[in-house]
N, C-alpha and C. Protein backbone atom coordinates (compact mmCIF):
# COMPACT_ATOMS: atom_id res chain seq x y z
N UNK A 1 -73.91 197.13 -39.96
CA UNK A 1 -75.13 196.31 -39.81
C UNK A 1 -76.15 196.75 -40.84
N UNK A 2 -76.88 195.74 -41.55
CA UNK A 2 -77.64 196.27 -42.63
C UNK A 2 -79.49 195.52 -41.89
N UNK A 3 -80.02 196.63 -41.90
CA UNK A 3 -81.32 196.23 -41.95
C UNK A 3 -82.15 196.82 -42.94
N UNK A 4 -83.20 195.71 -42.93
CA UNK A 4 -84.17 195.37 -44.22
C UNK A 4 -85.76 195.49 -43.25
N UNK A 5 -86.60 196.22 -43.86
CA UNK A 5 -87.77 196.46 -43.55
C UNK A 5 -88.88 196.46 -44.57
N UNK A 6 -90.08 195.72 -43.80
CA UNK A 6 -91.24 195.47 -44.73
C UNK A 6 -92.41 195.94 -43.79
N UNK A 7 -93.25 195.80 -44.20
CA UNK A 7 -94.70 196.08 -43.69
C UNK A 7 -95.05 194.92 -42.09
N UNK A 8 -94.87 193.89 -42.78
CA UNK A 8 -94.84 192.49 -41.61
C UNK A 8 -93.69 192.04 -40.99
N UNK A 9 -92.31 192.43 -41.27
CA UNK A 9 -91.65 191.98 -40.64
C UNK A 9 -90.40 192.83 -40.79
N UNK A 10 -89.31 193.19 -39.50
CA UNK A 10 -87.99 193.77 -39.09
C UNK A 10 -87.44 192.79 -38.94
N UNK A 11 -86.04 192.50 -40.28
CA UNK A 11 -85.60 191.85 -39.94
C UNK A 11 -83.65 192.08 -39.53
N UNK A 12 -83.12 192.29 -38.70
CA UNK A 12 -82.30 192.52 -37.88
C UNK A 12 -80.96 191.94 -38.30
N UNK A 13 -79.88 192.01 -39.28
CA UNK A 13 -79.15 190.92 -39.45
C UNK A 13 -77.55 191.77 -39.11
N UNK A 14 -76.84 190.86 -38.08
CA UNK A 14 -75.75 191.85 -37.68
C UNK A 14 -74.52 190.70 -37.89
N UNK A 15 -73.56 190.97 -37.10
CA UNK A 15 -72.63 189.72 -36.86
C UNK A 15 -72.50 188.89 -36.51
N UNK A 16 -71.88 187.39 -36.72
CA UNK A 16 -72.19 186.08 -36.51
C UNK A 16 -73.44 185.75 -36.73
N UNK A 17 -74.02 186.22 -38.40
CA UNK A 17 -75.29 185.79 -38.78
C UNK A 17 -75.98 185.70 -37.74
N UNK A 18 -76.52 186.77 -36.69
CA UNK A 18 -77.80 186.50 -35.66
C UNK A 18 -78.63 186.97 -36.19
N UNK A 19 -79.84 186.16 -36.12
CA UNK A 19 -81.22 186.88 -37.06
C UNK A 19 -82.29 187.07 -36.09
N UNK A 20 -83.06 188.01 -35.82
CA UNK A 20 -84.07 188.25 -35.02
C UNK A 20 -85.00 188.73 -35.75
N UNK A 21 -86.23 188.32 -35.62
CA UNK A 21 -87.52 188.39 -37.00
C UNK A 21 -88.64 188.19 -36.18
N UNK A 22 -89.51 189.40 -36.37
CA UNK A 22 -90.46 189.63 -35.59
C UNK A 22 -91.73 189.24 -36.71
N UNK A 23 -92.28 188.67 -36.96
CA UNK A 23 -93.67 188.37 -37.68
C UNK A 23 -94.90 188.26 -37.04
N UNK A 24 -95.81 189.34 -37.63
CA UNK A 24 -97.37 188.68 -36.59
C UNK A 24 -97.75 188.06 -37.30
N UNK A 25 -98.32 187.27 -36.55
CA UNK A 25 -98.91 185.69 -36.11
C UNK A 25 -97.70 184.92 -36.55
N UNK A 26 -96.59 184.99 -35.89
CA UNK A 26 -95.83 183.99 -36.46
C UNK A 26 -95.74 182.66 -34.98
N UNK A 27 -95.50 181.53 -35.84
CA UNK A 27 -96.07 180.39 -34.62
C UNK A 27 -94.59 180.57 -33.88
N UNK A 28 -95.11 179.65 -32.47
CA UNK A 28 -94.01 179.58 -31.46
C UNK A 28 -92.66 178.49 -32.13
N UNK A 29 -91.57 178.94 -31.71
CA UNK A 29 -90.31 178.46 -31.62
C UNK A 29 -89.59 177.32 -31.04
N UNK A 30 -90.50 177.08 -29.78
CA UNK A 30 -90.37 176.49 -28.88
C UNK A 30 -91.70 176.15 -28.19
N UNK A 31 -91.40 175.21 -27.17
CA UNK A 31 -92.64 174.52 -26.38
C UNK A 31 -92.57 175.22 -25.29
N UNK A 32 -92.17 176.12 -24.86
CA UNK A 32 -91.88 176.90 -23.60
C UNK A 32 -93.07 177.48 -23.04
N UNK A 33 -94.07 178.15 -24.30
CA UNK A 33 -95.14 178.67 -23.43
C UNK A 33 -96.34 177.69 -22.90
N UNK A 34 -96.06 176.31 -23.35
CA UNK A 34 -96.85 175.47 -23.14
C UNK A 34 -96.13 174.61 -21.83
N UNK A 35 -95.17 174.52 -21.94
CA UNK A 35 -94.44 173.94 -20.23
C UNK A 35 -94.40 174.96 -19.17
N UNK A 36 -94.64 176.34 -19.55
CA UNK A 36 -94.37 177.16 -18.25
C UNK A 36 -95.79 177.21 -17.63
N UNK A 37 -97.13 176.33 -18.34
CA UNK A 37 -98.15 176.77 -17.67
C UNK A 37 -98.46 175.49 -16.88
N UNK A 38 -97.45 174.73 -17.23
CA UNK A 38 -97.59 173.33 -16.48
C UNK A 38 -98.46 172.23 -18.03
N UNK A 39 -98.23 172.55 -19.12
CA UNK A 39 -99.10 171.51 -19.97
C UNK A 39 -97.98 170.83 -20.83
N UNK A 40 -98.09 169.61 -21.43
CA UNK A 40 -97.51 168.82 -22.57
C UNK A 40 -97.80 169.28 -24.18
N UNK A 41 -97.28 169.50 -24.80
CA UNK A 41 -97.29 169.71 -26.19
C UNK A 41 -97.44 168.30 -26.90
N UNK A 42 -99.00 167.95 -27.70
CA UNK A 42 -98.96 166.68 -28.27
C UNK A 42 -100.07 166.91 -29.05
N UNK A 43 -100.09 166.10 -29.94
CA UNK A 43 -100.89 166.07 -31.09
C UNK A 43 -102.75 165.82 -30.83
N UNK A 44 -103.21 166.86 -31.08
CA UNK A 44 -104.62 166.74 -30.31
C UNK A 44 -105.56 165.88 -30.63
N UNK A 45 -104.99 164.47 -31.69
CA UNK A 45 -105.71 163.47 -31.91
C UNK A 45 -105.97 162.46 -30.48
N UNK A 46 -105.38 162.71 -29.39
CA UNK A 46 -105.09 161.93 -28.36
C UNK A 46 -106.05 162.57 -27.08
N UNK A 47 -106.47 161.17 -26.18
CA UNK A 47 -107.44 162.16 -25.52
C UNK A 47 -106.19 163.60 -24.20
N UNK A 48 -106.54 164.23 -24.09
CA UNK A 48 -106.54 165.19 -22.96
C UNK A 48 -107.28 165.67 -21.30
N UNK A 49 -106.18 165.09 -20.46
CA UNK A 49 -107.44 164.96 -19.33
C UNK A 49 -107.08 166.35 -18.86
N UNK A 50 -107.86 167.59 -19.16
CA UNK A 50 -108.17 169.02 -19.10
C UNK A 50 -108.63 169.65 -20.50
N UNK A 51 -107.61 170.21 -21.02
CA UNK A 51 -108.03 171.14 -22.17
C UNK A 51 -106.97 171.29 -23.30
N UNK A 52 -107.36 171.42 -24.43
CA UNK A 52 -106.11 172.13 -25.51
C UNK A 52 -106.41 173.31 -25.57
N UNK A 53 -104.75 174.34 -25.66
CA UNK A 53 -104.84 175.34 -25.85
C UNK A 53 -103.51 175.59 -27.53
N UNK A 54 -104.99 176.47 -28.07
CA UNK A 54 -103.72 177.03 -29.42
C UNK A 54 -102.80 177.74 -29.37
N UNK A 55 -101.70 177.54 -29.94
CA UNK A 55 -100.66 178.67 -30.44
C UNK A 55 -99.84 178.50 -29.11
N UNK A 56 -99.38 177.12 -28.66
CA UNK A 56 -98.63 177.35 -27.70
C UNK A 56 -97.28 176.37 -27.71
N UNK A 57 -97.40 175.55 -29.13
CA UNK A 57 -96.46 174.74 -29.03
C UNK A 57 -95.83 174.83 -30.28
N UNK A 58 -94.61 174.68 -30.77
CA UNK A 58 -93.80 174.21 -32.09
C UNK A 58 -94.47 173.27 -32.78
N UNK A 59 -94.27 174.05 -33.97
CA UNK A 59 -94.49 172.55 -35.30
C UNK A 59 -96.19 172.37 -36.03
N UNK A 60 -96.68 171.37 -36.09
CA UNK A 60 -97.84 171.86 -36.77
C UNK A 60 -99.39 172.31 -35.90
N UNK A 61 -100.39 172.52 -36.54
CA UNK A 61 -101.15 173.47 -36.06
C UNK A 61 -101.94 172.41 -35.00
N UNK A 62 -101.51 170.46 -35.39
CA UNK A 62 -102.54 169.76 -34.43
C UNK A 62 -101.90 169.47 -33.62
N UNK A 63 -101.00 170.22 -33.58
CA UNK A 63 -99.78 169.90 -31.97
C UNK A 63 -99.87 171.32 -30.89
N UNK A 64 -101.07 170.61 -29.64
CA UNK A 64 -101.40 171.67 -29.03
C UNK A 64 -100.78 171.02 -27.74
N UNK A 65 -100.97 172.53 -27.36
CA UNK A 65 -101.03 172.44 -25.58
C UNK A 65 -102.40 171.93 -24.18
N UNK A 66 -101.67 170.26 -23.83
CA UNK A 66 -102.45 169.72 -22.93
C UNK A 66 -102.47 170.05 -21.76
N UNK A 67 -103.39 170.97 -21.11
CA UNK A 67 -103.11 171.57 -19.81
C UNK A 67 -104.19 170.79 -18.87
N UNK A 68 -103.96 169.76 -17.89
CA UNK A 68 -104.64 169.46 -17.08
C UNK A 68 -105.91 170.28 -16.34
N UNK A 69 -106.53 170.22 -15.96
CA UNK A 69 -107.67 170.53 -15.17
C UNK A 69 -107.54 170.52 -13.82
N UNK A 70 -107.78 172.14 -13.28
CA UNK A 70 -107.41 172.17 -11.87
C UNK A 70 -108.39 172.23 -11.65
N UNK A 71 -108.75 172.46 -10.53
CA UNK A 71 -110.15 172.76 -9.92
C UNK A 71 -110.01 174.15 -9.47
N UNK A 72 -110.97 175.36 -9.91
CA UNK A 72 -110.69 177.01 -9.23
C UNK A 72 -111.62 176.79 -7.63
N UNK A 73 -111.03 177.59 -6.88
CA UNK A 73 -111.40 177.87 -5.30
C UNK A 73 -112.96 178.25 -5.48
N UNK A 74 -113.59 178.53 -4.49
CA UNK A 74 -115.14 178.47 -4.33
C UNK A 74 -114.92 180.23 -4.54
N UNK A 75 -115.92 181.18 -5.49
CA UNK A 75 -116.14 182.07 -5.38
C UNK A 75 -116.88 183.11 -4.55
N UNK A 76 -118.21 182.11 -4.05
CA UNK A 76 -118.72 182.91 -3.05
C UNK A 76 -117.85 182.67 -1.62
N UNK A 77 -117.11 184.09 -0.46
CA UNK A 77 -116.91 184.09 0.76
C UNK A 77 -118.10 182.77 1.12
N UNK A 78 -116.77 182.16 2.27
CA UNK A 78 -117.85 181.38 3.37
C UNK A 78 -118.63 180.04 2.16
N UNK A 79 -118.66 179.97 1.43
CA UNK A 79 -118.79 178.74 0.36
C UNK A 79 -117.53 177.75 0.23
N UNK A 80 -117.91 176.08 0.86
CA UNK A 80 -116.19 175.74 0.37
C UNK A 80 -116.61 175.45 -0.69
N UNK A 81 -117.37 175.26 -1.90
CA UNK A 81 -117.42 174.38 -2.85
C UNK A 81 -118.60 175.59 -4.05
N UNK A 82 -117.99 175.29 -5.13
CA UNK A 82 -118.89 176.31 -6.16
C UNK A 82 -120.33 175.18 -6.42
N UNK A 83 -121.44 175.98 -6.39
CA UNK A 83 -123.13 174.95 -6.25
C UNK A 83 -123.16 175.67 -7.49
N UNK A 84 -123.87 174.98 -8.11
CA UNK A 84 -124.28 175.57 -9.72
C UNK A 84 -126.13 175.84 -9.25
N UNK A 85 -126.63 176.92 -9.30
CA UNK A 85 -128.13 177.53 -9.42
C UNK A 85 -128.86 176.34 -10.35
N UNK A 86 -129.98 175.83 -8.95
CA UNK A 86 -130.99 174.54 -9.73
C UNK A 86 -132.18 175.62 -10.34
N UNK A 87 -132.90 174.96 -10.62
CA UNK A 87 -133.96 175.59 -11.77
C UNK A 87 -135.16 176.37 -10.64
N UNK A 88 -135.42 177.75 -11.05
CA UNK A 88 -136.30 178.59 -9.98
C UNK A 88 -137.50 179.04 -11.29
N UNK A 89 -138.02 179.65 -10.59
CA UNK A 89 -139.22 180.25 -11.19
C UNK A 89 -138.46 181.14 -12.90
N UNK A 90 -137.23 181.26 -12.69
CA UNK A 90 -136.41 182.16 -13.40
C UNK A 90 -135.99 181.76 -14.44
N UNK A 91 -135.59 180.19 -14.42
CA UNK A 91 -134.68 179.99 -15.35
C UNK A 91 -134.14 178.75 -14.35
N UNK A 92 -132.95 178.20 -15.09
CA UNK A 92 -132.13 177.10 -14.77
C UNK A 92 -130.72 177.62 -14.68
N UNK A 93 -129.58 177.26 -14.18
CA UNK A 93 -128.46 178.28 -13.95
C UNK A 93 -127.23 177.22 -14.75
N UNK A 94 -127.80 175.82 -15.31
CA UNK A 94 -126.92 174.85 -15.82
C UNK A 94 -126.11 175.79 -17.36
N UNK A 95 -125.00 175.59 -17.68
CA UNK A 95 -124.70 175.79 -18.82
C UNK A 95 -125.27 174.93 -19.83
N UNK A 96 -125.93 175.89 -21.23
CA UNK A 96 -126.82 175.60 -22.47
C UNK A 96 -127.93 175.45 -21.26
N UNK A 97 -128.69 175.45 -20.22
CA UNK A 97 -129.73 175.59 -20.01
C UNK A 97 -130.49 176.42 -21.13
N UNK A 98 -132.06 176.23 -21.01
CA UNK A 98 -132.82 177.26 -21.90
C UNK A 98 -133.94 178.07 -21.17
N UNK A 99 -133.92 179.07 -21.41
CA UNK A 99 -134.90 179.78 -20.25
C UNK A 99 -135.62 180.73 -21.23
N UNK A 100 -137.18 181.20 -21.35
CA UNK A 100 -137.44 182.22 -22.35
C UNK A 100 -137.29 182.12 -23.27
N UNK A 101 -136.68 181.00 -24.03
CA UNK A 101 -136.15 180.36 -25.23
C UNK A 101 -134.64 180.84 -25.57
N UNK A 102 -134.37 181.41 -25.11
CA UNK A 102 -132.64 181.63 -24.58
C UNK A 102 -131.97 180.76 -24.47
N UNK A 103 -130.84 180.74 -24.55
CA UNK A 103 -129.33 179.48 -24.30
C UNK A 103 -128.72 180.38 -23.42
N UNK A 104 -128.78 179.30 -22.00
CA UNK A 104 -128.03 180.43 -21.42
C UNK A 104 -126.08 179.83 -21.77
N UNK A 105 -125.48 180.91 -22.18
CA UNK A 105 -124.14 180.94 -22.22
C UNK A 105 -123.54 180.43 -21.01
N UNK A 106 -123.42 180.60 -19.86
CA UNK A 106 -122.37 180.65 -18.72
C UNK A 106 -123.07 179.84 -17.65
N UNK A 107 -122.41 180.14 -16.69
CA UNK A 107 -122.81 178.89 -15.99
C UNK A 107 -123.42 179.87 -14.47
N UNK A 108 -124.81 179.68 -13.36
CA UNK A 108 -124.65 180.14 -12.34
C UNK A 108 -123.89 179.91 -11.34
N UNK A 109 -123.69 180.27 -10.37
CA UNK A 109 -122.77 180.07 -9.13
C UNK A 109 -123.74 180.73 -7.69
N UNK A 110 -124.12 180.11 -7.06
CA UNK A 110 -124.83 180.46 -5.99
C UNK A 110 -124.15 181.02 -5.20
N UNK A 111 -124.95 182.14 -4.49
CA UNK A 111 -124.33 183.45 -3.71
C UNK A 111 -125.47 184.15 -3.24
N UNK A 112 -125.52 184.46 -1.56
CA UNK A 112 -126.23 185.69 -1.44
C UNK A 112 -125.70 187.36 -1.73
N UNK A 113 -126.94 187.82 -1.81
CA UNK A 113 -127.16 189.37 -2.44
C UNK A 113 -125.92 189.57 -1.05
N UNK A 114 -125.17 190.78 -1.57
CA UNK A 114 -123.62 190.97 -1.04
C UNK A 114 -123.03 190.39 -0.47
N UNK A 115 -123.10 189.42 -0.87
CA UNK A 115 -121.97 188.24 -0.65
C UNK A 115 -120.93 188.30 -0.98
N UNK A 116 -119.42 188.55 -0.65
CA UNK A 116 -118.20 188.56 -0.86
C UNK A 116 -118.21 187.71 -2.02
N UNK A 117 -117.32 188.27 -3.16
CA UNK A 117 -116.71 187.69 -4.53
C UNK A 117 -115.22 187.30 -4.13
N UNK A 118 -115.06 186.23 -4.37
CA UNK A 118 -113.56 186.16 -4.34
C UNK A 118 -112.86 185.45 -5.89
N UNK A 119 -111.65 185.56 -6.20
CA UNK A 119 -111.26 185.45 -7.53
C UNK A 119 -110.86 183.94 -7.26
N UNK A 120 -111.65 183.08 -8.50
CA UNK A 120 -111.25 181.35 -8.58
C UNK A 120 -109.76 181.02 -8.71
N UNK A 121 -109.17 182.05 -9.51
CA UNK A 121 -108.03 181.75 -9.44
C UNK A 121 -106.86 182.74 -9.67
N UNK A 122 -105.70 182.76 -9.61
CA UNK A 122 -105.09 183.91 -9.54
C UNK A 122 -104.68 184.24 -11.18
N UNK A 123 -104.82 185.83 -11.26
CA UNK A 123 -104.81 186.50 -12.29
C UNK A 123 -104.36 187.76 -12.97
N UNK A 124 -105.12 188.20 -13.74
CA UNK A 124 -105.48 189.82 -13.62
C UNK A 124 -106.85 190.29 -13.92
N UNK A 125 -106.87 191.18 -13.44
CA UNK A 125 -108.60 191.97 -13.80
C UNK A 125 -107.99 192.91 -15.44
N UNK A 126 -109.36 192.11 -16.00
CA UNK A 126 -109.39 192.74 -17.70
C UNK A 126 -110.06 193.83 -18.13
N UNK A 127 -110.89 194.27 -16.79
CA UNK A 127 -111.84 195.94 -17.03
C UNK A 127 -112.91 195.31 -16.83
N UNK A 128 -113.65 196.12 -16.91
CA UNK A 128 -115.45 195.43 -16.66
C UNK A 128 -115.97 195.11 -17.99
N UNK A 129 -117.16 194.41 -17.78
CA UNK A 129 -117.71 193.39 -18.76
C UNK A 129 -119.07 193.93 -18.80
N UNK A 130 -119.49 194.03 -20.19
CA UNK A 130 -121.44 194.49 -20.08
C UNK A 130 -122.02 193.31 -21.33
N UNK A 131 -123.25 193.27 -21.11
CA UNK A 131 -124.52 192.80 -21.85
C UNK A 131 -125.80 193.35 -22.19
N UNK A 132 -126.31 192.96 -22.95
CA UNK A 132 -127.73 193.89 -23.36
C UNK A 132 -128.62 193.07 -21.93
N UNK A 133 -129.15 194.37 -21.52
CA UNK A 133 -130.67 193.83 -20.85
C UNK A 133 -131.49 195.08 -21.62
N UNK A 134 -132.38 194.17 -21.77
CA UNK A 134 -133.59 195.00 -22.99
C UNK A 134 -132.95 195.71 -23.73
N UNK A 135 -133.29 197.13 -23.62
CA UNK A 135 -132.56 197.84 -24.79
C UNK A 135 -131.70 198.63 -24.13
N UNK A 136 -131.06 198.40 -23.13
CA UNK A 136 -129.70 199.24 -22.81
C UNK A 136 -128.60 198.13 -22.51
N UNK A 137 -127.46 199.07 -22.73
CA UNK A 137 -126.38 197.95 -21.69
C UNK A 137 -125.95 198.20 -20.33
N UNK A 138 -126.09 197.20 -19.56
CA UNK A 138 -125.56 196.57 -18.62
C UNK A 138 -124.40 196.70 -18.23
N UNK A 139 -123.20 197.11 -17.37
CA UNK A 139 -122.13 197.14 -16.97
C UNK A 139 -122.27 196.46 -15.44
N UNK A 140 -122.07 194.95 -15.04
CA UNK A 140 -122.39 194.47 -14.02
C UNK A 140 -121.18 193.63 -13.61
N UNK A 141 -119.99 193.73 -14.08
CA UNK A 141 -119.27 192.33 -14.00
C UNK A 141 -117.77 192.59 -14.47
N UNK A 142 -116.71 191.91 -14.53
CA UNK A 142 -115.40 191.99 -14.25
C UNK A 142 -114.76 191.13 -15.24
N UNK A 143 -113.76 191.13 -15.87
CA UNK A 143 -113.09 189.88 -16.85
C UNK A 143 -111.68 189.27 -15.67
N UNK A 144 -111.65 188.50 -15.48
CA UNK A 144 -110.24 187.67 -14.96
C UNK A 144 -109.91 187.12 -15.67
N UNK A 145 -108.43 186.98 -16.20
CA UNK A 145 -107.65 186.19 -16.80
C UNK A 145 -106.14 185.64 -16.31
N UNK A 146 -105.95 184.57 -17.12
CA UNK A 146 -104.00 184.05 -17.05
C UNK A 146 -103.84 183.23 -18.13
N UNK A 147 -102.92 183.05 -18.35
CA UNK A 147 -101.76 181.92 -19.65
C UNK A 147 -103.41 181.18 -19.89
N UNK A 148 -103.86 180.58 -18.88
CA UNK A 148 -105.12 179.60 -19.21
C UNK A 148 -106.35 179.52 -19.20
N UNK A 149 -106.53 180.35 -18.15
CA UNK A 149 -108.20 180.72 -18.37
C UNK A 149 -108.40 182.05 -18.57
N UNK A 150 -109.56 182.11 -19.16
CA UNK A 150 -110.15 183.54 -18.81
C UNK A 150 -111.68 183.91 -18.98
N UNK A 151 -112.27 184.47 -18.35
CA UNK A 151 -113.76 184.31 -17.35
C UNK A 151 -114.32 185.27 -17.50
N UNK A 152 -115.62 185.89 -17.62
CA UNK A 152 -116.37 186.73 -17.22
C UNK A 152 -117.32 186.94 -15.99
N UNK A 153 -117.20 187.65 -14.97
CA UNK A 153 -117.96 187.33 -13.82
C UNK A 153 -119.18 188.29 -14.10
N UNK A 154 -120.38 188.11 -13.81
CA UNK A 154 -121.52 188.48 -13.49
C UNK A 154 -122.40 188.94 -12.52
N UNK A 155 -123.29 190.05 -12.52
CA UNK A 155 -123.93 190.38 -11.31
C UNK A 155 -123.62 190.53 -9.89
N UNK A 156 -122.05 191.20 -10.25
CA UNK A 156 -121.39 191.47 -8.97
C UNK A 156 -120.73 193.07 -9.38
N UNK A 157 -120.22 193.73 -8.51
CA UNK A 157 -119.62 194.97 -8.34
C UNK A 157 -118.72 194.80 -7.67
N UNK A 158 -117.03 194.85 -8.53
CA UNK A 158 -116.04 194.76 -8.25
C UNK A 158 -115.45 196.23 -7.53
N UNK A 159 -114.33 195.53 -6.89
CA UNK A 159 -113.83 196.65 -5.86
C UNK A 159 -113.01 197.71 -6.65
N UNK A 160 -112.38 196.90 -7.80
CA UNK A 160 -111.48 197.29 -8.63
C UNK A 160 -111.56 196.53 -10.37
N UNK A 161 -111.37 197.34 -11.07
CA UNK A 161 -111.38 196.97 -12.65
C UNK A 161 -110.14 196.13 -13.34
N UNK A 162 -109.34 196.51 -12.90
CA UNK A 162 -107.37 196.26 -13.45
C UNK A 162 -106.67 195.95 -11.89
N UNK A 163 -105.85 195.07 -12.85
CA UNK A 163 -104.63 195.02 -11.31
C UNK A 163 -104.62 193.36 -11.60
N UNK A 164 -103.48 192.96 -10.88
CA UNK A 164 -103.43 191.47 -10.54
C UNK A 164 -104.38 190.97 -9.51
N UNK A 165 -104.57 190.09 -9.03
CA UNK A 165 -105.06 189.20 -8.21
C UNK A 165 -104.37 187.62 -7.75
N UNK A 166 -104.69 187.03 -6.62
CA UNK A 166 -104.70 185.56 -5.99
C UNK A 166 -105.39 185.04 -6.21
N UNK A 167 -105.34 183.90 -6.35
CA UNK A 167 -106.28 183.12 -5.83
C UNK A 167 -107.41 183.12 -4.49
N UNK A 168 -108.14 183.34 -4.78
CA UNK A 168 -109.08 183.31 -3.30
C UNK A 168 -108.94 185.20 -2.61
N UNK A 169 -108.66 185.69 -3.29
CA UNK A 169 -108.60 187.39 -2.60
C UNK A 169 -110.21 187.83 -3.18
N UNK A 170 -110.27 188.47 -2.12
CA UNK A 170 -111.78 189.38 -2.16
C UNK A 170 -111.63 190.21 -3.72
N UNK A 171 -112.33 190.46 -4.69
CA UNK A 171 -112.58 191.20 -5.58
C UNK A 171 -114.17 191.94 -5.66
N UNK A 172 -114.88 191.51 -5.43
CA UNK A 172 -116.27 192.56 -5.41
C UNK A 172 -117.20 191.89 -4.13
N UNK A 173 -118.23 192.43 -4.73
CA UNK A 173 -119.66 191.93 -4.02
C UNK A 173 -120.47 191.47 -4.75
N UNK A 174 -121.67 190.77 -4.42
CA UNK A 174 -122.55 190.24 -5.13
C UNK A 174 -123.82 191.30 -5.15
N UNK A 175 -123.89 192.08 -6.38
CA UNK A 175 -125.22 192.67 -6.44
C UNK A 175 -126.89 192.13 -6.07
N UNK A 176 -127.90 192.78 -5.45
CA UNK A 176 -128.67 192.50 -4.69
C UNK A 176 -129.85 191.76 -5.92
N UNK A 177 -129.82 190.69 -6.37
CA UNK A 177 -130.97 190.44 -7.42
C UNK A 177 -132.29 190.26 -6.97
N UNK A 178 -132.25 189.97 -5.51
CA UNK A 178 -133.71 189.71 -4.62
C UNK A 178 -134.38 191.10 -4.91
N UNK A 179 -133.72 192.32 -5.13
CA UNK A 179 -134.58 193.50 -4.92
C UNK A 179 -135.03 193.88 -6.78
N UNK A 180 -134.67 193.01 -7.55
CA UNK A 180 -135.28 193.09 -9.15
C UNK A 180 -136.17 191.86 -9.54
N UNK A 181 -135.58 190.82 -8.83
CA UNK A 181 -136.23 189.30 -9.04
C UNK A 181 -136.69 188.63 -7.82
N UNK A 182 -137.51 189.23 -7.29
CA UNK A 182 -138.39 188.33 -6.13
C UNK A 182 -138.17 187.20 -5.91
N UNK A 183 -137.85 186.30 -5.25
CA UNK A 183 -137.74 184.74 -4.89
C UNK A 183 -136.51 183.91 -5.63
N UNK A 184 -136.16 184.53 -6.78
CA UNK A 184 -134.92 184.08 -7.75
C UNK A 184 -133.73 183.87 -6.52
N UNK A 185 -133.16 182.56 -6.87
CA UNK A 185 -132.19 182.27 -6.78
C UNK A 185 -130.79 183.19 -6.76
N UNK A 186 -130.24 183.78 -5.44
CA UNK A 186 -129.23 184.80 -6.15
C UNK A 186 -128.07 183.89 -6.51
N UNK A 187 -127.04 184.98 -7.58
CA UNK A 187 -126.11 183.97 -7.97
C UNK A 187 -125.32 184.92 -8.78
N UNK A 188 -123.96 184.31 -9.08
CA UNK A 188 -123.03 184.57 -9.89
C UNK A 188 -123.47 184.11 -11.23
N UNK A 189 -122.74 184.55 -12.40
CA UNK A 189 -123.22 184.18 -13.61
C UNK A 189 -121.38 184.46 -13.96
N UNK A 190 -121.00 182.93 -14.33
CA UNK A 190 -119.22 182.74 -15.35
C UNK A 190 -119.97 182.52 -16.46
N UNK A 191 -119.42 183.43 -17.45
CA UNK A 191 -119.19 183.21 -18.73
C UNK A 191 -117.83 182.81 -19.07
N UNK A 192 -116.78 181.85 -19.38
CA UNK A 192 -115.45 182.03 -20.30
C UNK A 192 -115.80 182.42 -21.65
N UNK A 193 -114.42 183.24 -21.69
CA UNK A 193 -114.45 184.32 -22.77
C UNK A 193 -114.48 183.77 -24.31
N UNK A 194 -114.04 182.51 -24.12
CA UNK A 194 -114.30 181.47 -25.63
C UNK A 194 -115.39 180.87 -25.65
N UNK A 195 -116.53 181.18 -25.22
CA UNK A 195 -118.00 180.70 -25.10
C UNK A 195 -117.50 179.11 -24.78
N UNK A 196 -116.80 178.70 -24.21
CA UNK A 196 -116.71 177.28 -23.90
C UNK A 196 -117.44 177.04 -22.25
N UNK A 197 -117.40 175.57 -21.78
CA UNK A 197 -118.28 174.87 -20.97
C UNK A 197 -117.23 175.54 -18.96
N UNK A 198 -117.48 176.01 -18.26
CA UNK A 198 -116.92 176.40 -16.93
C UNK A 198 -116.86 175.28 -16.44
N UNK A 199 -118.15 175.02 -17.04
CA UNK A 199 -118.65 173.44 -15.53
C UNK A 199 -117.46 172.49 -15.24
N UNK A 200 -116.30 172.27 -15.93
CA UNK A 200 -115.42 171.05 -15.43
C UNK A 200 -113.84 171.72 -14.96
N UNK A 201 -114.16 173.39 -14.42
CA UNK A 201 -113.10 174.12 -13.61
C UNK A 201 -113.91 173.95 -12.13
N UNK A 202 -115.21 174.21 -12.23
CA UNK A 202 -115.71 174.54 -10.75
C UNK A 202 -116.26 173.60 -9.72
């Protein structure tokens, strides 16, 4: 068996010409990772009722993966339905709201101060998540991910950092914001991790 080695790629060549060739960033082979998440592989000139995702289908770069739009479970315990935070003395909780002259990134999610967190959808925990407040950082919040989404949760204290998750299983609490922000609206704060829009999962 003769192998040949480069910087970018091992390439493997044995009997009955089998070739195995590892390249990074090399595109997919197949449509497989785009059917195992439940989506169609099609040319993203066409509308999509959910989302395109890259790098998940064969062939050229405008042939993506159409993954429908589920709806994720209500995050706050005892909530059936995710409420998006209306406008308080604080701010507005809408995604691109502007508050302070700020954009807010993510979207709120209404919740009382320790209010059970539960995960929208089933996953894994990505480690904890921080932001600048004034001049320090912040460590307040959790990353969830899978094949399709992936989220930043906010102003909660998770039970745990890593590990899988369900759908709908307890993962933290909701930190107390009534005792920093008087009268404010308490709430969750989703960021997704591609600065894109939450509002049409919840």
């Amino acid at each position: 068996m003769k192998i040949a080695q480069s910087n970018k790629r091992l390439t493997v060549i044995g009997e009955g010409r089998e070739i195995l060739n590892w390249s990074r960033g090399a595109k997919p082979r197949n449509d497989m990772g785009c059917s195992s998440i439940g989506g169609i592989c099609q040319s993203n000139i066409y509308i999509c009722q959910g989302r395109y995702l890259k790098d998940k289908c064969r062939g050229e770069k405008s042939r993506q993966c159409c993954v429908p739009d589920a709806a994720w479970s209500a995050l706050c315990a005892g909530s059936h339905h995710n409420r998006v935070r209306a406008c308080d003395s604080y701010g507005c909780g809408g995604f691109n709201s502007r508050s302070d002259g700020r954009i807010h990134e993510g979207i709120d999610i209404v919740c009382g101060d320790y209010g059970i967190v539960n995960a929208p959808f089933s996953g894994n925990l990505g480690g904890p998540v921080a932001r600048a407040v004034g001049d320090s950082v912040q460590y307040d919040g959790v990353k969830l991910y899978n094949k399709v989404h992936c989220v930043k949760i906010f102003n909660m204290r998770p039970y745990v950092y890593f590990g899988s998750v369900v759908q709908g299983e307890a993962v933290g609490y909701l930190l107390p914001l009534q005792e920093r922000f008087s009268g404010i609206t308490s709430h969750l704060e989703l960021q997704m991790c591609d600065g894109s829009d939450p509002s049409p999962f919840i």
